[in-house]
PDB file of N, CA and C in Angstrom:
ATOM      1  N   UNK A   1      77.803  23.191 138.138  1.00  0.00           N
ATOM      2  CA  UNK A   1      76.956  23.585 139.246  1.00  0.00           C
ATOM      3  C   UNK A   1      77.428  24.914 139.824  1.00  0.00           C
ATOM      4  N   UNK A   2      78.750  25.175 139.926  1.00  0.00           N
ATOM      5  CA  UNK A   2      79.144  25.989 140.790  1.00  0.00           C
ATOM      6  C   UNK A   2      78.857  27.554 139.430  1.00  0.00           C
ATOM      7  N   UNK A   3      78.807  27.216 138.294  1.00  0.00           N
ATOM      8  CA  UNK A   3      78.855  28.143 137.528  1.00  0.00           C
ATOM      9  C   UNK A   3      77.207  28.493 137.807  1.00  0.00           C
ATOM     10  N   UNK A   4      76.196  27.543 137.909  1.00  0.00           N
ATOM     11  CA  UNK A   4      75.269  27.834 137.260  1.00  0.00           C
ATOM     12  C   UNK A   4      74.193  28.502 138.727  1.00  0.00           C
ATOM     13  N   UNK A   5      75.115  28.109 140.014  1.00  0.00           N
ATOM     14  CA  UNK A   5      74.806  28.421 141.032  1.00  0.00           C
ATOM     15  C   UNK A   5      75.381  29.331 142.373  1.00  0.00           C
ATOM     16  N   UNK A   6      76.132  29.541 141.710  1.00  0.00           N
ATOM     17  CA  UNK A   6      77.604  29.909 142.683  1.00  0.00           C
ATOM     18  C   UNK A   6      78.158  29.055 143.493  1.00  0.00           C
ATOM     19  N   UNK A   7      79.525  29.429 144.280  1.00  0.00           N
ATOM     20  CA  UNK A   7      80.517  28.347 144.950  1.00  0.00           C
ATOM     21  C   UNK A   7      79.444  28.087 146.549  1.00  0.00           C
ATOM     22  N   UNK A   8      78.560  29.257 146.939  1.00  0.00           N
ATOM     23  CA  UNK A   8      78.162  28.765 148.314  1.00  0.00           C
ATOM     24  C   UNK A   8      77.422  27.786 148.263  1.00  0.00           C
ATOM     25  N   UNK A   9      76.401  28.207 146.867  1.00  0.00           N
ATOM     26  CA  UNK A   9      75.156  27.678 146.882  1.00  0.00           C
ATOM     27  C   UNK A   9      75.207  25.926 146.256  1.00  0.00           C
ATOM     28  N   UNK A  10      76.404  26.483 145.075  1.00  0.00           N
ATOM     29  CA  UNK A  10      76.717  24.888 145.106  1.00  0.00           C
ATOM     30  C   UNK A  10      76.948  23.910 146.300  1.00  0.00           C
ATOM     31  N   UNK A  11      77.493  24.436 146.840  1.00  0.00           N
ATOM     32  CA  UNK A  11      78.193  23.626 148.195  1.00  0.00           C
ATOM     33  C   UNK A  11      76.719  23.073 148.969  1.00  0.00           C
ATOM     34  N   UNK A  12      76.318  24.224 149.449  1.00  0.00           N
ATOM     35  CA  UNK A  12      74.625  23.773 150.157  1.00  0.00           C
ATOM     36  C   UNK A  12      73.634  22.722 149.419  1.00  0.00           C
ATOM     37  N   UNK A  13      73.911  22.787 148.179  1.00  0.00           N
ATOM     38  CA  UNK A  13      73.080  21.785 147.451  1.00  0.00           C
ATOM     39  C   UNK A  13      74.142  20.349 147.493  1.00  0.00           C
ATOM     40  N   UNK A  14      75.440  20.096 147.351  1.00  0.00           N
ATOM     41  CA  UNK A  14      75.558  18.890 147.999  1.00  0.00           C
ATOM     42  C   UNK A  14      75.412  18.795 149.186  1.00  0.00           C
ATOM     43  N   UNK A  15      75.532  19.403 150.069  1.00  0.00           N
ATOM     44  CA  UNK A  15      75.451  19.132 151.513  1.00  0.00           C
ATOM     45  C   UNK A  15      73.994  18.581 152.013  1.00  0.00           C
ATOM     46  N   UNK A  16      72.878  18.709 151.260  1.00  0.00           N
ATOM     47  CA  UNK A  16      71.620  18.559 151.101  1.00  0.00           C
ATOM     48  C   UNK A  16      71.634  17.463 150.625  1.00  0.00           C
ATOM     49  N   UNK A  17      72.277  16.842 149.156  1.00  0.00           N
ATOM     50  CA  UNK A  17      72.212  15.671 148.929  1.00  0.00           C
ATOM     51  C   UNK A  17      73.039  14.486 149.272  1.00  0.00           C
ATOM     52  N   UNK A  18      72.964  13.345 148.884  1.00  0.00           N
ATOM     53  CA  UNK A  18      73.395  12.284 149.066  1.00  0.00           C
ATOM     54  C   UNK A  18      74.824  12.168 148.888  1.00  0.00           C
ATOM     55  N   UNK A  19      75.575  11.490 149.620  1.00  0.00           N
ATOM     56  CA  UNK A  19      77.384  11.857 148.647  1.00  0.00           C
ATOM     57  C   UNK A  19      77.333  11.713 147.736  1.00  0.00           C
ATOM     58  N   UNK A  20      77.871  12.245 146.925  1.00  0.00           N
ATOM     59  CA  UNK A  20      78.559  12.394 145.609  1.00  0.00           C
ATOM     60  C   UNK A  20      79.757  11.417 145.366  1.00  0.00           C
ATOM     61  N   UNK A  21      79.518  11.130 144.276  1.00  0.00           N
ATOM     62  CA  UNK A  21      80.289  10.350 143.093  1.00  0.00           C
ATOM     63  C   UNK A  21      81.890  10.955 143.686  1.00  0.00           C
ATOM     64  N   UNK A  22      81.956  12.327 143.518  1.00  0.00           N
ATOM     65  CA  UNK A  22      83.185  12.652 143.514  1.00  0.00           C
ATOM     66  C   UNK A  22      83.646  12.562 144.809  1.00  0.00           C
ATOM     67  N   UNK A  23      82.554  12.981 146.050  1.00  0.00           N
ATOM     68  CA  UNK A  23      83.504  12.395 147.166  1.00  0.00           C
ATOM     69  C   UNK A  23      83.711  10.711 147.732  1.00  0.00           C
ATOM     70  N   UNK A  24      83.357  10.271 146.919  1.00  0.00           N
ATOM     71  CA  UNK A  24      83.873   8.976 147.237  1.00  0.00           C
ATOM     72  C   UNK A  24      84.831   8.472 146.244  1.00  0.00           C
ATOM     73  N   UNK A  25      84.893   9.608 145.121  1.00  0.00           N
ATOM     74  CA  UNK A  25      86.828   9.238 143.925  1.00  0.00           C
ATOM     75  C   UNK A  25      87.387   9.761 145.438  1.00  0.00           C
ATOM     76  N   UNK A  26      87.271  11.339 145.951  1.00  0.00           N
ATOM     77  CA  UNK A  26      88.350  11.723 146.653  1.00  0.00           C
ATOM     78  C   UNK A  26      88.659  10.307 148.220  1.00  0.00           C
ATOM     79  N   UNK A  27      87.621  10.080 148.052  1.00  0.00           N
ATOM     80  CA  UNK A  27      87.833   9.067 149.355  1.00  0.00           C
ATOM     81  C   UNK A  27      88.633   7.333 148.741  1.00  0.00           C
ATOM     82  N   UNK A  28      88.637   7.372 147.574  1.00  0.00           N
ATOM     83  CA  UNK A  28      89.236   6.160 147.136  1.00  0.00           C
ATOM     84  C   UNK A  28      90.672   6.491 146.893  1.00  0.00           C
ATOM     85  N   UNK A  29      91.276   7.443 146.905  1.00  0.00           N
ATOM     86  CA  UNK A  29      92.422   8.604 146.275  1.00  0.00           C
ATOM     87  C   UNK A  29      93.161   8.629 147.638  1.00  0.00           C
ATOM     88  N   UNK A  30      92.435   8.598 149.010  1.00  0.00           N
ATOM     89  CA  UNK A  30      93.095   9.597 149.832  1.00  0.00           C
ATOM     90  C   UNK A  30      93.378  10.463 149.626  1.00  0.00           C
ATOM     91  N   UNK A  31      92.546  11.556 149.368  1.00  0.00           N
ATOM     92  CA  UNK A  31      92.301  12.568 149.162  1.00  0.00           C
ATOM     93  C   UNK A  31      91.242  13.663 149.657  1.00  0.00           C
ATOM     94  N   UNK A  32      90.441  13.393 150.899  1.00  0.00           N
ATOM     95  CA  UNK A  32      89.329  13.734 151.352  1.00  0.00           C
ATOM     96  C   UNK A  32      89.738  15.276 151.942  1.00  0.00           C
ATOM     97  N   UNK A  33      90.771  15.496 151.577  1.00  0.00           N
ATOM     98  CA  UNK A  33      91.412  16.986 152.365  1.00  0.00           C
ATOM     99  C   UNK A  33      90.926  18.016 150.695  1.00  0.00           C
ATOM    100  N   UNK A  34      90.336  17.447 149.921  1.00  0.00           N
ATOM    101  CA  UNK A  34      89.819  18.182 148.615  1.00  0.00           C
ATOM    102  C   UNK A  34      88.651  18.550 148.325  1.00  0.00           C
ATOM    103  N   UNK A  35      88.330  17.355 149.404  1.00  0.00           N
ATOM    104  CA  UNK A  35      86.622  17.449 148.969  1.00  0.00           C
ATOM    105  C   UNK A  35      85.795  18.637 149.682  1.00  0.00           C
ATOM    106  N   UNK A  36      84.658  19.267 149.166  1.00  0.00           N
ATOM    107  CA  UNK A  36      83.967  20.044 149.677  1.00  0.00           C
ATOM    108  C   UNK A  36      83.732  20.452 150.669  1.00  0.00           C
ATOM    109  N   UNK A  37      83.479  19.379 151.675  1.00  0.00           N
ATOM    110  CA  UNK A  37      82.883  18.634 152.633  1.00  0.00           C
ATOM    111  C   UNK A  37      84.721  19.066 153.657  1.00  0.00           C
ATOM    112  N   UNK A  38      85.365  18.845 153.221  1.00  0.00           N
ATOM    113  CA  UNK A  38      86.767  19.429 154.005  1.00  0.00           C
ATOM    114  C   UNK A  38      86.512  21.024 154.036  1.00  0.00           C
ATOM    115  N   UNK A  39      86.570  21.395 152.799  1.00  0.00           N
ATOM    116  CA  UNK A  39      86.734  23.037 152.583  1.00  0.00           C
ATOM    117  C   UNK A  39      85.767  23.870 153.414  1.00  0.00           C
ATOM    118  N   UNK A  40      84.775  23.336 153.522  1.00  0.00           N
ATOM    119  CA  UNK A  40      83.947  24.381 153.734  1.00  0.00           C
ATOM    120  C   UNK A  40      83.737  24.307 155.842  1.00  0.00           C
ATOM    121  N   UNK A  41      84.707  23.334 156.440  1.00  0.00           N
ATOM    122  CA  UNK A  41      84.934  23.685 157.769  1.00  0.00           C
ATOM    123  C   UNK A  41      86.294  24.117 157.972  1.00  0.00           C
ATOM    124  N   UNK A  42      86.930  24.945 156.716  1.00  0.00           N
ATOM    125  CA  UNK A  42      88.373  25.388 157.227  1.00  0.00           C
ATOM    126  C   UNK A  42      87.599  27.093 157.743  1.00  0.00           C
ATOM    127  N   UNK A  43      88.525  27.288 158.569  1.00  0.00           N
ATOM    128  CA  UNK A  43      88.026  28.773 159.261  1.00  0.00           C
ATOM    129  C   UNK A  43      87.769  29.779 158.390  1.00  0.00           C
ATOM    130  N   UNK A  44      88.327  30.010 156.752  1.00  0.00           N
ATOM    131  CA  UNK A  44      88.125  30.816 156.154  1.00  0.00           C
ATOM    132  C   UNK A  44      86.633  31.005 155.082  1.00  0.00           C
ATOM    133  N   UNK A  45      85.800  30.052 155.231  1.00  0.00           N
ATOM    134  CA  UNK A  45      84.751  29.317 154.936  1.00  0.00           C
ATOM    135  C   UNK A  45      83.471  29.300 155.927  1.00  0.00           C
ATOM    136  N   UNK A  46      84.011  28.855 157.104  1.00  0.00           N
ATOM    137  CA  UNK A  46      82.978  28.429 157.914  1.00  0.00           C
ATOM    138  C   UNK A  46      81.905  29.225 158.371  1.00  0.00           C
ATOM    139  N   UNK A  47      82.370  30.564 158.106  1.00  0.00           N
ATOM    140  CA  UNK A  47      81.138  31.644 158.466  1.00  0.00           C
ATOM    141  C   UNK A  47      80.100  31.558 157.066  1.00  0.00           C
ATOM    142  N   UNK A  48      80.235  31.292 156.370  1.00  0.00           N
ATOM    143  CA  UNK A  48      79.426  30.878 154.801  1.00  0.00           C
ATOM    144  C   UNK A  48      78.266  29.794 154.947  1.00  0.00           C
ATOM    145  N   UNK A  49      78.079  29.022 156.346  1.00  0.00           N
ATOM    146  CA  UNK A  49      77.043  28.000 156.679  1.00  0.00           C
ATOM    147  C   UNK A  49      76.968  27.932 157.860  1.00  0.00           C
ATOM    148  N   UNK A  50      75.461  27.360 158.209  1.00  0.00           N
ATOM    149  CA  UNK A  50      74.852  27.137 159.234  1.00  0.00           C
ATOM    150  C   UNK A  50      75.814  26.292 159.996  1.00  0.00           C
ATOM    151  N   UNK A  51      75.089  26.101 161.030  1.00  0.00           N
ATOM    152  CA  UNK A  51      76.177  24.824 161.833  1.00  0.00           C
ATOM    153  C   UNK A  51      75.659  23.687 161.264  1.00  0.00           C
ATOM    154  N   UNK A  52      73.629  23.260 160.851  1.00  0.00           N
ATOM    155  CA  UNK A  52      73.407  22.067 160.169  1.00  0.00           C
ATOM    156  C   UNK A  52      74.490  21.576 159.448  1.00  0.00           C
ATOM    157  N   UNK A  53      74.625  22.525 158.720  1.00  0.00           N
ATOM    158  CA  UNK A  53      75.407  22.474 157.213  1.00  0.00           C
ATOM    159  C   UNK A  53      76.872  21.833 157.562  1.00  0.00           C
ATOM    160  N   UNK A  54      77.961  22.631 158.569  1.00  0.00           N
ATOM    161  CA  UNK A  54      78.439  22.018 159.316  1.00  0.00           C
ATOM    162  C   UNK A  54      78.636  20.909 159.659  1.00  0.00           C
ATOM    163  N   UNK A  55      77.766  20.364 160.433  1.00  0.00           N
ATOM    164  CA  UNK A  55      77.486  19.426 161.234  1.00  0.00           C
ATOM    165  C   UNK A  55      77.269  18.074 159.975  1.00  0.00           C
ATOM    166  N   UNK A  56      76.628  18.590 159.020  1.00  0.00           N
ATOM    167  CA  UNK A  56      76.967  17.730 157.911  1.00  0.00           C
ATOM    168  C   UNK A  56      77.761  16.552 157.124  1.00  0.00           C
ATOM    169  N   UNK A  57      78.599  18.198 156.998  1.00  0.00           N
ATOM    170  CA  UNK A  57      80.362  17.943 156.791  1.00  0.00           C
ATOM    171  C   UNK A  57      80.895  17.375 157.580  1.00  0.00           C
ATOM    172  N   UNK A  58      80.820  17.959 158.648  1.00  0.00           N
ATOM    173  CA  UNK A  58      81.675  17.016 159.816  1.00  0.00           C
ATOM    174  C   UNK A  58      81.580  15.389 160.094  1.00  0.00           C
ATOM    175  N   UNK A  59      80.259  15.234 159.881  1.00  0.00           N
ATOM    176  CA  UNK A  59      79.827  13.722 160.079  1.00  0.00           C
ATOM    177  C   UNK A  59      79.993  12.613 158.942  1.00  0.00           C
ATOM    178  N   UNK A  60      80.310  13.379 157.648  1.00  0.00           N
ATOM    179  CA  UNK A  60      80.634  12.626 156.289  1.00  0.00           C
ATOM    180  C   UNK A  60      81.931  12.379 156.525  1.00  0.00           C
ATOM    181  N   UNK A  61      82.979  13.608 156.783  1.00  0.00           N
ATOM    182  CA  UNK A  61      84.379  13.346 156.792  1.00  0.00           C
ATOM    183  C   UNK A  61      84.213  12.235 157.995  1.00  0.00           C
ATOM    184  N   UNK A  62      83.912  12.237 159.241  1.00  0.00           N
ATOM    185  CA  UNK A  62      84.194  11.047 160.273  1.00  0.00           C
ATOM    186  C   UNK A  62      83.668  10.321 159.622  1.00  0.00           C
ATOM    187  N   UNK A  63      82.764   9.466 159.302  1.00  0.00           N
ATOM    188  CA  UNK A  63      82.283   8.555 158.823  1.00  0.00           C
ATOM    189  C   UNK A  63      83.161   7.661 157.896  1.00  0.00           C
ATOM    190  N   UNK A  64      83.974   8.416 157.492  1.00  0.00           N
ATOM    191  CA  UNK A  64      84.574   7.979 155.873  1.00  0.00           C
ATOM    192  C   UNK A  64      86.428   7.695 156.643  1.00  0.00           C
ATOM    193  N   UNK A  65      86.467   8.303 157.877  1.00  0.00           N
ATOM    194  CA  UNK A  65      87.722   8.143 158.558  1.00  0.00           C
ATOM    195  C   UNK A  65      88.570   9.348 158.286  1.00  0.00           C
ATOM    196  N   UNK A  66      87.764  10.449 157.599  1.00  0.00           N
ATOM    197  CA  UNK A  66      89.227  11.490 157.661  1.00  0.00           C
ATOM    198  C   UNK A  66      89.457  12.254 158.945  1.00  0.00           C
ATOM    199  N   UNK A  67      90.682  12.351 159.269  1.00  0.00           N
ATOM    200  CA  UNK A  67      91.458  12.968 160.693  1.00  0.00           C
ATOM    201  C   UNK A  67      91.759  14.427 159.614  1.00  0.00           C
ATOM    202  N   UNK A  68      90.743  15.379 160.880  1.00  0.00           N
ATOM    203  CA  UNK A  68      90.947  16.682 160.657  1.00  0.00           C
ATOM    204  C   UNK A  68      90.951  17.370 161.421  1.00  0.00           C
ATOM    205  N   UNK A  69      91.562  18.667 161.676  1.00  0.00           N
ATOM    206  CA  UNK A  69      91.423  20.024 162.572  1.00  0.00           C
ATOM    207  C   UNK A  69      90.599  20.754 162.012  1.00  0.00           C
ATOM    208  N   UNK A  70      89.946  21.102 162.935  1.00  0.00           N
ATOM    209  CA  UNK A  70      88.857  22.015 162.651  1.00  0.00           C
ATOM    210  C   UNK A  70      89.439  23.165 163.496  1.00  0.00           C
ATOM    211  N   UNK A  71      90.215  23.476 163.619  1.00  0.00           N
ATOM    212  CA  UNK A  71      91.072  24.782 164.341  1.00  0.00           C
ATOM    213  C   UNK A  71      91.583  25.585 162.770  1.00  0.00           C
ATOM    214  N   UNK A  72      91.680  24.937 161.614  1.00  0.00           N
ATOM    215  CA  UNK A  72      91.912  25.329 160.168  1.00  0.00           C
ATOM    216  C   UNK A  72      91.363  26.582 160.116  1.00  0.00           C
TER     217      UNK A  72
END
């Protein structure tokens, strides 16, 4: 995806869809500090999406129980 779309656009197209397969390996792993859905509200990222988009992310990681700073 990310090849066939780039890294933003990939990202916006899961954020659009349903979770993914892979964030629920990273959520069975303890590992949710990998997933997309982490990356793309660290500060070096976050200007790359809307706040929807955002607001997204943010509500998958709570949902799922990951403790994060968003000061990142």
């Amino acid at each position: 995806m990310v090849n066939e779309h780039g890294g933003v656009e990939a990202a916006r197209i899961l954020l659009r869809s349903p979770l993914s397969e892979g964030f629920a390996a990273l959520w069975s792993y303890g590992r949710l500090d990998l997933s997309m859905e982490a990356l793309v509200l660290q500060s070096s990222w976050k200007p790359l999406f809307t706040s929807e988009e955002l607001a997204i992310a943010e509500k998958r990681l709570k949902e799922a129980g990951y403790k994060f700073d968003l000061k990142k």
